[in-house]
C-alpha atoms as a PDB file:
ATOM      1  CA  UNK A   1     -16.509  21.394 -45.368  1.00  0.00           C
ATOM      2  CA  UNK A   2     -16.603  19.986 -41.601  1.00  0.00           C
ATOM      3  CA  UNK A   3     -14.050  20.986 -38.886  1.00  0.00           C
ATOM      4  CA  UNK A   4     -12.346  18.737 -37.129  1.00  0.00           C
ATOM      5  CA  UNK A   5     -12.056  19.897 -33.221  1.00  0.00           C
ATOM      6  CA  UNK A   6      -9.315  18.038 -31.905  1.00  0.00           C
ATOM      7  CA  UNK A   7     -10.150  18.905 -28.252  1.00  0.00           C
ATOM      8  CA  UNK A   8     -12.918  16.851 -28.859  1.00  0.00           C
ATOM      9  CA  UNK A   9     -10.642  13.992 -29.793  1.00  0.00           C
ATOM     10  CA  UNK A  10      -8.526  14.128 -26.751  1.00  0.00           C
ATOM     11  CA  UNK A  11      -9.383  11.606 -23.733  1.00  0.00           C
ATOM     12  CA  UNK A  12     -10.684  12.972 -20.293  1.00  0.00           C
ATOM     13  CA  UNK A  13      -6.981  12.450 -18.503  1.00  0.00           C
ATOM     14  CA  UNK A  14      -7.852   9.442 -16.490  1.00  0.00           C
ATOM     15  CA  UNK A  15      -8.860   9.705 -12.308  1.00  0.00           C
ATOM     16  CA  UNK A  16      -6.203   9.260  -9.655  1.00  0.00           C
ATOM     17  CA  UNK A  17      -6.351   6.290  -8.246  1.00  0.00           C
ATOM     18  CA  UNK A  18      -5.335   6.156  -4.491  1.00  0.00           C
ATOM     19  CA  UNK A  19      -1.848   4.630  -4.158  1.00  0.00           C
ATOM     20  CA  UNK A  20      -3.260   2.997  -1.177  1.00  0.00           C
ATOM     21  CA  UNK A  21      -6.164   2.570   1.113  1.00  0.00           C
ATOM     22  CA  UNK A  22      -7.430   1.519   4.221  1.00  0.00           C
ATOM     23  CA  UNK A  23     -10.608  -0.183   5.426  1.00  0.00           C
ATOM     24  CA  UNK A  24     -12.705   1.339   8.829  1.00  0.00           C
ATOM     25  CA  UNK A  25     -11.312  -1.894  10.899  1.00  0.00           C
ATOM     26  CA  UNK A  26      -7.586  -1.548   9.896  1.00  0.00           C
ATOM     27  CA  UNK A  27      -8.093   2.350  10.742  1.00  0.00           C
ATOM     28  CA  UNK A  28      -9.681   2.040  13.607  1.00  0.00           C
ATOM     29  CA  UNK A  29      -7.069  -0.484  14.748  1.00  0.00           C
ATOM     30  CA  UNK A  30      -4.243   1.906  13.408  1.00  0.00           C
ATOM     31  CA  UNK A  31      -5.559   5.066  15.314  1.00  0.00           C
ATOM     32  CA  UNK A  32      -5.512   3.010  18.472  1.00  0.00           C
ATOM     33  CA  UNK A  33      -1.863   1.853  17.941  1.00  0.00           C
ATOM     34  CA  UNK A  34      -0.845   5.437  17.550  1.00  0.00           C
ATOM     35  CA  UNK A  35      -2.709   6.672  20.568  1.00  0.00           C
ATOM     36  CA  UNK A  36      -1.611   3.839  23.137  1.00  0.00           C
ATOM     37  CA  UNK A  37       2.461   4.581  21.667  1.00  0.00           C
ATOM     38  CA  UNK A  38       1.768   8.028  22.588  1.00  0.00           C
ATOM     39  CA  UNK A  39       2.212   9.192  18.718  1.00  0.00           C
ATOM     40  CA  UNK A  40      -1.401   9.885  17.784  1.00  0.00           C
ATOM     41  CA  UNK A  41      -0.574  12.196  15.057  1.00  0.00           C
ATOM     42  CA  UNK A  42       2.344  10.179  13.501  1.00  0.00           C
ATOM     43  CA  UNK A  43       1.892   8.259  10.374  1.00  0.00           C
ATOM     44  CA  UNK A  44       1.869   4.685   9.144  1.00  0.00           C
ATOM     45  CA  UNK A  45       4.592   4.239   6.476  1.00  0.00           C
ATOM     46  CA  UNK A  46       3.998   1.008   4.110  1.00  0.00           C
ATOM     47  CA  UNK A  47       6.494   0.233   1.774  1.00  0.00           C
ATOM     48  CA  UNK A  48       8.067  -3.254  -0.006  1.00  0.00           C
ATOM     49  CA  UNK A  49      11.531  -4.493  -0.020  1.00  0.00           C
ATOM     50  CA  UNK A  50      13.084  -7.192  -1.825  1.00  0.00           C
ATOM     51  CA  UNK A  51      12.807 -10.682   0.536  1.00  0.00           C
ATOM     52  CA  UNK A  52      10.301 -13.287   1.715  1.00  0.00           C
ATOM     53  CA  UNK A  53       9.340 -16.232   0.109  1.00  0.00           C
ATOM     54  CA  UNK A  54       7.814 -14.674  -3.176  1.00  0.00           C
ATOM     55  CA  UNK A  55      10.045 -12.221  -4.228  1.00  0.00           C
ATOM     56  CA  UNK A  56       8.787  -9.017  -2.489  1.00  0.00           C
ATOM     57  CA  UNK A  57       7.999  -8.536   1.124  1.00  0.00           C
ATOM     58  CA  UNK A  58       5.507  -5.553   3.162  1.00  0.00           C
ATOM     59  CA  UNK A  59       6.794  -3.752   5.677  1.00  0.00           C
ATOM     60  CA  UNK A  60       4.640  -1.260   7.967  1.00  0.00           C
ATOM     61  CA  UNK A  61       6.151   1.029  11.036  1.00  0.00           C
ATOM     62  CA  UNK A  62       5.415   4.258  12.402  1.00  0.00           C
ATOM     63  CA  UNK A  63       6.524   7.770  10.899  1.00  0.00           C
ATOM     64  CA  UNK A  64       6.361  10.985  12.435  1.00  0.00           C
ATOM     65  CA  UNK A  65       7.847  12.846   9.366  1.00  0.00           C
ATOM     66  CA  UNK A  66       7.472  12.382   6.003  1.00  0.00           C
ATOM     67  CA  UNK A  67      10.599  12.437   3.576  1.00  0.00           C
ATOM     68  CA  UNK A  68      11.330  13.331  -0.320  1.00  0.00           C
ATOM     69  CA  UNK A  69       9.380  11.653  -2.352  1.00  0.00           C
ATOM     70  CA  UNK A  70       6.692  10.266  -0.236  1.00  0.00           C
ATOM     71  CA  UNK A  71       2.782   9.837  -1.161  1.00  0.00           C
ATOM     72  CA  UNK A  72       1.439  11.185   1.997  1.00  0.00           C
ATOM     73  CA  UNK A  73      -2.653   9.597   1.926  1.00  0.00           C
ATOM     74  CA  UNK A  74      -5.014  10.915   4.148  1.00  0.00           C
ATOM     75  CA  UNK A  75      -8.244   7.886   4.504  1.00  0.00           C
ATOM     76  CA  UNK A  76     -10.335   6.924   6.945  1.00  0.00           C
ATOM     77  CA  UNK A  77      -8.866   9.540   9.513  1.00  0.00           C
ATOM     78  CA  UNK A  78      -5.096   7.706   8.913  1.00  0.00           C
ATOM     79  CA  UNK A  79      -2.054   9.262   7.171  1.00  0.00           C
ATOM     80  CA  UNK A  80      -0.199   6.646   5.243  1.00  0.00           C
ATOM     81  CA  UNK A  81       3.236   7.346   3.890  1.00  0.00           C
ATOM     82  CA  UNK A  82       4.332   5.540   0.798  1.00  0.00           C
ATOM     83  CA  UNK A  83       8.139   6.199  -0.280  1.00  0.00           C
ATOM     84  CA  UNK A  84       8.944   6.707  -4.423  1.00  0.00           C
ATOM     85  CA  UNK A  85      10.366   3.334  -4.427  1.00  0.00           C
ATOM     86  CA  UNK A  86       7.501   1.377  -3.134  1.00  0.00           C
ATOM     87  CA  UNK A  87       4.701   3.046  -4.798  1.00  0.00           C
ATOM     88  CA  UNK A  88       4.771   1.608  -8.235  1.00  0.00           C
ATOM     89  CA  UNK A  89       4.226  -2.292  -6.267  1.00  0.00           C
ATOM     90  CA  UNK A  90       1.403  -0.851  -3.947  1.00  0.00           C
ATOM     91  CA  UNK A  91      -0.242   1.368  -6.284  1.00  0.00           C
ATOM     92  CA  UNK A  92      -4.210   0.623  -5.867  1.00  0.00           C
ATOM     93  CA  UNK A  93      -3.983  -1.513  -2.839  1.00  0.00           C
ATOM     94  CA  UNK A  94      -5.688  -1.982   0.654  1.00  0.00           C
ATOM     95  CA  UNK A  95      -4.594  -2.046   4.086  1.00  0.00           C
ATOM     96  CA  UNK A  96      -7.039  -4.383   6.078  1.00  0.00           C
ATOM     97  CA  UNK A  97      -6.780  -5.900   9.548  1.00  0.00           C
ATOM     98  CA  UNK A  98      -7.335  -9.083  10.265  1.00  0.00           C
ATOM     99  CA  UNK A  99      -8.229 -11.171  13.413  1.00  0.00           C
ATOM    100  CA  UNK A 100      -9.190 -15.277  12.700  1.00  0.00           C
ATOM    101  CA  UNK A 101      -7.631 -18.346  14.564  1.00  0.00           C
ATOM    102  CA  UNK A 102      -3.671 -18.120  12.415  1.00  0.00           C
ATOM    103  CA  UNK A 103      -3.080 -14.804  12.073  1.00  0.00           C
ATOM    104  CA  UNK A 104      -4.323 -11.223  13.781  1.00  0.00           C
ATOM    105  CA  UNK A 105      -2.706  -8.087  12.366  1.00  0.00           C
ATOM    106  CA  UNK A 106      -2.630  -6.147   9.449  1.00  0.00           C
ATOM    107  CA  UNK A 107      -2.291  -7.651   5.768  1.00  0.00           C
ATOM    108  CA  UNK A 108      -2.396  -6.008   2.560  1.00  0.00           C
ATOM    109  CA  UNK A 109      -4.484  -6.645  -0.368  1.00  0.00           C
ATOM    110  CA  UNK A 110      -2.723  -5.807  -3.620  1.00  0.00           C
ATOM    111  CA  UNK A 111      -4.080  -5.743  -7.065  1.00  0.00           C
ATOM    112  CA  UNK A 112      -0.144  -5.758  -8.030  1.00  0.00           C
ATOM    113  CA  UNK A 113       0.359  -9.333  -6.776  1.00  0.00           C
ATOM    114  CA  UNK A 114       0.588 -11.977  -9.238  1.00  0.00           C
ATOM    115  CA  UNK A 115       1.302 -14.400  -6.827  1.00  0.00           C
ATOM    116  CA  UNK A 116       1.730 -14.758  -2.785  1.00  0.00           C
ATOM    117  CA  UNK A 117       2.884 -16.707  -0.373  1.00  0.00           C
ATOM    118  CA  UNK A 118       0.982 -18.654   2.411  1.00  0.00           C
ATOM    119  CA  UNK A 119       1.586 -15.884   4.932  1.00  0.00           C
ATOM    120  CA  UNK A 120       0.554 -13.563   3.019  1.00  0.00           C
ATOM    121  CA  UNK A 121       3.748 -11.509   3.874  1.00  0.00           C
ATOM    122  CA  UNK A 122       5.337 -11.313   0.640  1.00  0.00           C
ATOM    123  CA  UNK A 123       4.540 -11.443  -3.090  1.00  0.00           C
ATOM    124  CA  UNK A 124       5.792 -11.623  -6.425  1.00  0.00           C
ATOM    125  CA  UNK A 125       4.814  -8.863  -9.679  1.00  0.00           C
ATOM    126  CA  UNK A 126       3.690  -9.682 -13.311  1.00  0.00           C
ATOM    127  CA  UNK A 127       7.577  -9.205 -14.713  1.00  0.00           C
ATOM    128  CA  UNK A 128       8.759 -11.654 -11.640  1.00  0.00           C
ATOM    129  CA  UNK A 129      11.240  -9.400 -10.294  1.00  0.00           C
ATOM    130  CA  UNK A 130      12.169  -9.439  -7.039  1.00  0.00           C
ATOM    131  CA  UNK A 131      14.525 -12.089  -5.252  1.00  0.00           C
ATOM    132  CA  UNK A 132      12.268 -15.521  -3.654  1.00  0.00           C
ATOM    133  CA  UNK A 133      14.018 -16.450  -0.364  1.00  0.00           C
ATOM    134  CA  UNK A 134      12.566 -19.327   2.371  1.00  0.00           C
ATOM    135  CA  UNK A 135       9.541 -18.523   4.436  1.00  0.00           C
ATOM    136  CA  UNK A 136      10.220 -17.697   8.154  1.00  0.00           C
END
C-alpha cells in the first residue's frame, strides 16, 4: 500500500510581487525632488482616484508619514507609499520618468490597465469600473 503525503500535494505559496516599482531614472529624479524641497527623507505616495478620461486617474505627491493601511516600498533608494484603496489598481506596476519633446515627468506603467488615454494620465481596469470624464 502507498502513502499519500499531502504536503507534497500542496503548492509552494506563490512570491510577492512588488505592489510597485521604480526604475534608476524615475529614482534618481525622485531623490532629487525630495532633496531640492528640503524633504529628503519623505516619501512619494502614488495612489488612483476615480476621474480622467478613462475611468481612473494617477496621482503622485509627497508624504512624510505613512498612514493605516499603507504599502510602504523601499526600491531603488525611494520609499513609495501606496494607500489600501489604491493598491489592488497598481499592484505590479512601474514608476518611470520620462523626458521626450510632449511630455517630461513621471508616468506609470501598469500591467492593470486595459486601456489608457492619450496622456497617459488615466486608465480604465478589465471589469470597466471607474467613471470616464473629458481629457484636460
Amino acid at each position: 500500500m502507498t502513502t499519500l503525503d499531502l504536503n507534497a500535494l500542496v503548492a509552494a505559496p506563490p512570491v510577492p510581487v512588488s505592489i510597485i516599482s521604480i526604475t534608476p531614472r524615475a529614482a534618481v529624479k525622485a531623490k532629487a525632488l525630495l532633496e531640492a524641497r528640503g524633504v529628503a527623507d519623505a516619501a512619494l505616495r502614488v495612489f488612483v482616484v476615480g476621474g480622467g478620461c478613462s475611468g481612473y486617474q494617477y496621482g503622485m505627491a509627497i508624504a512624510s508619514d505613512t498612514e493605516a493601511g499603507d504599502a510602504v516600498i523601499e526600491d531603488e533608494g525611494v520609499r513609495i507609499l501606496v494607500d489600501a484603496d489604491s493598491q489592488q489598481y497598481v499592484a505590479g506596476a512601474e514608476i518611470d520618468y520620462v523626458e521626450d519633446l510632449m511630455k517630461s515627468g513621471f508616468t506609470i506603467h501598469n500591467p492593470n490597465a486595459t486601456s489608457s488615454c492619450a496622456c497617459g494620465s488615466s486608465f480604465q481596469t478589465a471589469d470597466g469600473s471607474g467613471q470616464a470624464r473629458a481629457c484636460h
